[in-house]
Protein backbone atom coordinates (compact mmCIF):
# COMPACT_ATOMS: atom_id res chain seq x y z
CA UNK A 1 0.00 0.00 0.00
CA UNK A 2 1.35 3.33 -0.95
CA UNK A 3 1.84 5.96 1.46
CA UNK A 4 0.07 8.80 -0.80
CA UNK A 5 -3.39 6.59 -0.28
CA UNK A 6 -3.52 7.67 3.56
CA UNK A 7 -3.93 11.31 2.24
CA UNK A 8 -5.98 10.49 -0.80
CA UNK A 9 -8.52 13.50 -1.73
CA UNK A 10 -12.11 13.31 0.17
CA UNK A 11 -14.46 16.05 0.65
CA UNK A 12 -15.60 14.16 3.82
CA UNK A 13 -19.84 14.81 3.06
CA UNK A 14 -20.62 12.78 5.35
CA UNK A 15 -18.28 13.12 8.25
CA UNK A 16 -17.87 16.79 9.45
CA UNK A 17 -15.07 15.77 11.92
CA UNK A 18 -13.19 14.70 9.18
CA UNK A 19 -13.46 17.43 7.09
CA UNK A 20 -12.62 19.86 10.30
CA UNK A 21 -9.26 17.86 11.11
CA UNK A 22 -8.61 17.59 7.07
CA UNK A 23 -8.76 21.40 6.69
CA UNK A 24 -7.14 22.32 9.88
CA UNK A 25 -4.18 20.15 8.16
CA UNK A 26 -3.96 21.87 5.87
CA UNK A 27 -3.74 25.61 7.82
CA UNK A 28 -0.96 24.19 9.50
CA UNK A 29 0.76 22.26 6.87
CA UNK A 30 0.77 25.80 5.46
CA UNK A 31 2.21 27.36 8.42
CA UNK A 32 4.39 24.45 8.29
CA UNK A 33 5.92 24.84 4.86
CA UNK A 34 6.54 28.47 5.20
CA UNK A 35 8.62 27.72 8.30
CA UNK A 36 10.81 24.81 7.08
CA UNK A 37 11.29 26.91 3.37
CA UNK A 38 12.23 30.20 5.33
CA UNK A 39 14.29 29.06 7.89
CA UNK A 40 16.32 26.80 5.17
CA UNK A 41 16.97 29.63 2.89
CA UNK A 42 17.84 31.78 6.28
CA UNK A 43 20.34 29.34 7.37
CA UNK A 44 21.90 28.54 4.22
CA UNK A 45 22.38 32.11 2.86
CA UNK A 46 22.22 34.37 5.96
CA UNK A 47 19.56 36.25 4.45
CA UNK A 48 15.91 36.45 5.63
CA UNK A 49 13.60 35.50 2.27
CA UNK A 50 10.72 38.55 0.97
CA UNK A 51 7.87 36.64 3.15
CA UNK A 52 5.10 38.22 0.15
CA UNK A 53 7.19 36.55 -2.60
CA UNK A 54 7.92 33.24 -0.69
CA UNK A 55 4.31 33.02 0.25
CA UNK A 56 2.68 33.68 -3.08
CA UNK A 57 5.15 30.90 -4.54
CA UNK A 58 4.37 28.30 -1.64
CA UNK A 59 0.31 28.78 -2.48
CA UNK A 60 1.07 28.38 -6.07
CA UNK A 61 3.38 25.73 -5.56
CA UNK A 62 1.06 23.84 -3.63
CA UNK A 63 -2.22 24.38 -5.65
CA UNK A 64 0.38 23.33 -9.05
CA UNK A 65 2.38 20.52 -7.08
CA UNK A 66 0.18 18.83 -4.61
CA UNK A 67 -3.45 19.32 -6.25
CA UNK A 68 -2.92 19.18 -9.75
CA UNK A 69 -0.30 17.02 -10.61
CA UNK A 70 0.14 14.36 -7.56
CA UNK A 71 -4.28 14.36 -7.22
CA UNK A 72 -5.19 15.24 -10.87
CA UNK A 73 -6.98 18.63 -9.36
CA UNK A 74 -10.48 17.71 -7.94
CA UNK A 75 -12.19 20.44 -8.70
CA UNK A 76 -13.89 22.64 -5.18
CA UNK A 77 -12.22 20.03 -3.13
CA UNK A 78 -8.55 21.25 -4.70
CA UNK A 79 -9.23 24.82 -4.31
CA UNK A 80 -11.06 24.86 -0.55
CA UNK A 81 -7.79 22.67 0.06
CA UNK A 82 -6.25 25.52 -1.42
CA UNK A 83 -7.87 27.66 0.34
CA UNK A 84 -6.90 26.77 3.89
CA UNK A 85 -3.38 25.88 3.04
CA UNK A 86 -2.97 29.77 1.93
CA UNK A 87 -4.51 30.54 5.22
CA UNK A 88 -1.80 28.69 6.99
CA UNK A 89 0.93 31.25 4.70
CA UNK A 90 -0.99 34.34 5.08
CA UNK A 91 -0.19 35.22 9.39
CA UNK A 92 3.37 35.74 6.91
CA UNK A 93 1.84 38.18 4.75
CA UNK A 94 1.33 40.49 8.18
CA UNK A 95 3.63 40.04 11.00
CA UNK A 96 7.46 39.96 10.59
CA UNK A 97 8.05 36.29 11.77
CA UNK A 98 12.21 37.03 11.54
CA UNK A 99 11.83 37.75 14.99
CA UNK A 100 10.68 34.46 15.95
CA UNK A 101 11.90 32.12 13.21
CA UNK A 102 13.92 29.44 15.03
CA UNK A 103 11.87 29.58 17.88
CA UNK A 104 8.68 28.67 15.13
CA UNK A 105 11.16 26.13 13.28
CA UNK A 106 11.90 23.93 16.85
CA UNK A 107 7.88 23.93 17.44
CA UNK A 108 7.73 22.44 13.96
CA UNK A 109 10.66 19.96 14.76
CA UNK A 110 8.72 18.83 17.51
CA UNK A 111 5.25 18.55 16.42
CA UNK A 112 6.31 17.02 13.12
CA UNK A 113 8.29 14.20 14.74
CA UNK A 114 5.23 13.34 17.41
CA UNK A 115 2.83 13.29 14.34
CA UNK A 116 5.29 11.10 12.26
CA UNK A 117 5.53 8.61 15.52
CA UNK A 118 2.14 8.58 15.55
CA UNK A 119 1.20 8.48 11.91
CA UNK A 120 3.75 5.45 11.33
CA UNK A 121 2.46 3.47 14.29
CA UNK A 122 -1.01 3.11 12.74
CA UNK A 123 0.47 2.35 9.28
């Protein structure tokens, strides 16, 4: 069984906690991403990334990427997906988050690694 089939697209009708927890994934897997991309390109050049360019190009990449290509784009599911994943970015649109970058990037080390224990014991 392939990994990519435990995150296969649903629009969870019929099952609103689902669809609460899928969406709230995606604000943070937003979040996420913004925090592992910046704090890479900080690290590696010394320089702290334009957060409106960075941001436009991690929605993009992510509606381009993730929803069209890897789930053949599924139409109002893709683009609410979309939707909340830009929602995750946009707190980077507004607030200066150099300030507070590696302290954002260990929160991420640690909640990653607790959901990837978790995630792999249930595989």
């Amino acid at each position: 069984m392939s990994i990519l089939s435990h995150f296969a697209p649903s629009k969870f009708a019929d099952d609103p906690y689902g669809y609460l927890t899928n969406q709230a994934g995606h604000g943070c897997l937003g979040m996420f991403a913004m925090i592992v991309y910046t704090t890479f390109i900080h690290y590696t050049t010394g320089e702290y990334p334009d957060q409106m360019v960075v941001g436009g190009m991690m929605i993009a990449l992510y509606l381009v990427v993730w929803e069209s290509l890897i789930w053949k784009f599924q139409g109002l599911d893709s683009l609410e997906d979309t939707l909340f994943f830009a929602l995750g970015v946009f707190p980077w649109f507004t607030i200066d988050m150099s300030q507070v970058l590696y302290q954002l990037f260990s929160w991420v080390a640690v909640i990653s690694t607790i959901l990837v224990v978790g995630f792999t014991r249930r595989l």
